[in-house]
N, C-alpha and C. Protein backbone atom coordinates (compact mmCIF):
# COMPACT_ATOMS: atom_id res chain seq x y z
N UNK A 1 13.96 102.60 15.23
CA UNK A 1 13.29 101.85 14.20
C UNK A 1 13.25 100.36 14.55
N UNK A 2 13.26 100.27 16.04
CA UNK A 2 13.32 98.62 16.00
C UNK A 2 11.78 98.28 15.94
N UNK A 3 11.08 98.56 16.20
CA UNK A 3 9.92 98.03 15.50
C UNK A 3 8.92 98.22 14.08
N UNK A 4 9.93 98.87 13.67
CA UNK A 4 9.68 98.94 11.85
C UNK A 4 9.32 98.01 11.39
N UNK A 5 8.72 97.70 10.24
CA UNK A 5 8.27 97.26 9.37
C UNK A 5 9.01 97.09 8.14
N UNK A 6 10.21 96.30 7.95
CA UNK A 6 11.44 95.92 7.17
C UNK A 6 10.90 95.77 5.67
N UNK A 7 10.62 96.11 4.29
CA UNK A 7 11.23 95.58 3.37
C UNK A 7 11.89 95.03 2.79
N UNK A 8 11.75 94.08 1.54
CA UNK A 8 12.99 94.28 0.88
C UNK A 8 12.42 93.90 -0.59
N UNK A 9 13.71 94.03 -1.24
CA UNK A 9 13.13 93.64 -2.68
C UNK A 9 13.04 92.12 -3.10
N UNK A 10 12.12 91.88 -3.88
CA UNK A 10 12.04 90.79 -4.61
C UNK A 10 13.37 89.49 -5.09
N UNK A 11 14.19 91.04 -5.12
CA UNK A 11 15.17 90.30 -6.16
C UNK A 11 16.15 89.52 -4.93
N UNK A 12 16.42 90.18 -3.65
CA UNK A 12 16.76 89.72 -2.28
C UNK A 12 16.24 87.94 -2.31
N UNK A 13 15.22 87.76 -3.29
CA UNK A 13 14.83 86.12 -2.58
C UNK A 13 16.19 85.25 -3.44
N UNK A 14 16.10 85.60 -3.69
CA UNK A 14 17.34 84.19 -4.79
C UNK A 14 18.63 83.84 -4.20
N UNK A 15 18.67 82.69 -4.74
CA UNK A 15 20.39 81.83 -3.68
C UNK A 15 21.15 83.11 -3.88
N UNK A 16 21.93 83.61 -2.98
CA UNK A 16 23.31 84.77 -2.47
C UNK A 16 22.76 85.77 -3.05
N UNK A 17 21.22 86.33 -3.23
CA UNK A 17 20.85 87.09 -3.78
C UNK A 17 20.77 88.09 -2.11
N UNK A 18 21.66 89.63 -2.26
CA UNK A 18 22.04 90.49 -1.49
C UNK A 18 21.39 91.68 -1.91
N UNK A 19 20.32 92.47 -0.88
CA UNK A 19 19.87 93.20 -0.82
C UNK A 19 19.68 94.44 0.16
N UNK A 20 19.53 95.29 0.25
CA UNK A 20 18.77 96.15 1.26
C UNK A 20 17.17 96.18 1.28
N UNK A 21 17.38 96.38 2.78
CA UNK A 21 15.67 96.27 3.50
C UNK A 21 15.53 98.12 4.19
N UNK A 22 14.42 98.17 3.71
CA UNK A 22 14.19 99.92 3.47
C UNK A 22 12.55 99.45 4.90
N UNK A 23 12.41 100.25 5.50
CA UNK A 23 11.53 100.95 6.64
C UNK A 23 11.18 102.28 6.29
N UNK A 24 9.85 102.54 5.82
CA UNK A 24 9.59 103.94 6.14
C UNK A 24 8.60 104.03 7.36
N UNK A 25 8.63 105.48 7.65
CA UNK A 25 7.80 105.92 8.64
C UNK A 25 7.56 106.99 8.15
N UNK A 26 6.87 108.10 9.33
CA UNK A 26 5.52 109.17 8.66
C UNK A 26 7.09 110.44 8.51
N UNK A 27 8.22 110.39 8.89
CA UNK A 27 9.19 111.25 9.17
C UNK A 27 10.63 110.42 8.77
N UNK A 28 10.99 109.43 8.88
CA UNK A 28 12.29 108.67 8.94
C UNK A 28 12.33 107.53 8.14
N UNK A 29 12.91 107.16 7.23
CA UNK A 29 13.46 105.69 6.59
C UNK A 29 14.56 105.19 6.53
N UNK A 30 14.63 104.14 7.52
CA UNK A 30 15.62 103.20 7.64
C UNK A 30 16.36 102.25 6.53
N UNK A 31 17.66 102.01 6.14
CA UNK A 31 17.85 101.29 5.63
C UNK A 31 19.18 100.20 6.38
N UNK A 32 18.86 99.52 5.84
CA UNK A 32 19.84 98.19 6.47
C UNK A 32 19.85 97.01 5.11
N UNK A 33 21.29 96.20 5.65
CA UNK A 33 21.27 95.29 5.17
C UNK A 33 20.68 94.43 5.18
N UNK A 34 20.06 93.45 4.11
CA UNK A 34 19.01 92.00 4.16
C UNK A 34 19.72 90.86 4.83
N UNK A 35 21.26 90.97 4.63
CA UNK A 35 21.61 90.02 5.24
C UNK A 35 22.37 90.03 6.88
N UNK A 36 22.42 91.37 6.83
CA UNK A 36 22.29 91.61 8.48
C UNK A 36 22.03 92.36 9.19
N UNK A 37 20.55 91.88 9.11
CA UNK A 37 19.62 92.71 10.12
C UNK A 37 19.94 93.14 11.57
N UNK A 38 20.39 92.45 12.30
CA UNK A 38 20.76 92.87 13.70
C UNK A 38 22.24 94.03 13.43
N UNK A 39 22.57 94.28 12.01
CA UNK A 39 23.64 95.13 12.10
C UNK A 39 23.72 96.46 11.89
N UNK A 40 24.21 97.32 11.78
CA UNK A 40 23.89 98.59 11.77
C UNK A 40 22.71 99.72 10.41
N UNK A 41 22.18 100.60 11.14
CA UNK A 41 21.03 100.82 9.92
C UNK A 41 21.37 102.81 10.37
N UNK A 42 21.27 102.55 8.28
CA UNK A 42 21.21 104.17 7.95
C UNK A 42 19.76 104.79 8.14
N UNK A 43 19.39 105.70 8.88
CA UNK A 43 18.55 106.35 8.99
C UNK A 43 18.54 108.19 8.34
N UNK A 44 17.57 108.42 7.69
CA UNK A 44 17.42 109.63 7.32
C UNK A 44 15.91 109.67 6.89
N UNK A 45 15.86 111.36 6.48
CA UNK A 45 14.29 111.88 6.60
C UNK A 45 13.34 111.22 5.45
N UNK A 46 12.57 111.02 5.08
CA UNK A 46 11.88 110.37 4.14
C UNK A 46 11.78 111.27 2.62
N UNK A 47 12.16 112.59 3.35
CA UNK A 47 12.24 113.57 2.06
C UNK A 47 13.46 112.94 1.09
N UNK A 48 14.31 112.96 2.11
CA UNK A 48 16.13 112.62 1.67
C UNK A 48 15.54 111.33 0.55
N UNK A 49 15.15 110.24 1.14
CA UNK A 49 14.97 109.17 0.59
C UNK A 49 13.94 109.10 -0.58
N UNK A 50 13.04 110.02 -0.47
CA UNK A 50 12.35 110.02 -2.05
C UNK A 50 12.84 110.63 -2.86
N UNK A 51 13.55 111.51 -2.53
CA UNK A 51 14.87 112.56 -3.52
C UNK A 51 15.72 111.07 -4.13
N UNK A 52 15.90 110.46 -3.71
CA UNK A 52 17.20 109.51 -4.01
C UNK A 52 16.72 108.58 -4.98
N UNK A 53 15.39 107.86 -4.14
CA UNK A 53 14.72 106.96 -4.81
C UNK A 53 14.29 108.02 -6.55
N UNK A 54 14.02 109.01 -6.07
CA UNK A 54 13.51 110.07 -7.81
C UNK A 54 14.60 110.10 -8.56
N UNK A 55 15.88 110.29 -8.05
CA UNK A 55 17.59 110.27 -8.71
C UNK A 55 17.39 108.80 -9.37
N UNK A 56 17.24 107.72 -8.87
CA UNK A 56 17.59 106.27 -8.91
C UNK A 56 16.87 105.93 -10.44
N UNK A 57 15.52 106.59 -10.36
CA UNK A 57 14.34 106.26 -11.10
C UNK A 57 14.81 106.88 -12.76
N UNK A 58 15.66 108.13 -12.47
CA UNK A 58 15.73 108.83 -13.38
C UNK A 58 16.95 108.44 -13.87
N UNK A 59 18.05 107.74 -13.49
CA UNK A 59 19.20 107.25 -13.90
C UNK A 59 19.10 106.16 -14.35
């Protein structure tokens, strides 16, 4: 995923405002930290990740 296409949220812009930066692709979405990008990134299937994001939505 190093040439992904990084996200992040909105709320990431504000002074010590700490976020995750989400990458999807047609199979895989990356997530990593906003504040350190060069550091290690969770990868899983995009299914996994709309399951989660649908959990998130519903909680």
């Amino acid at each position: 995923m190093t040439r992904a296409r990084w996200r992040k949220s909105s709320f990431s812009d504000v002074p010590e405002g700490s976020c995750v930066e989400v990458s999807l692709d047609l199979d895989l979405a990356g997530i990593r930290d906003s504040k350190n990008v060069t550091g290690p990134t969770v990868t899983v299937t995009t299914e996994t990740w709309s399951t989660f994001i649908t959990h998130l939505a519903r909680d």
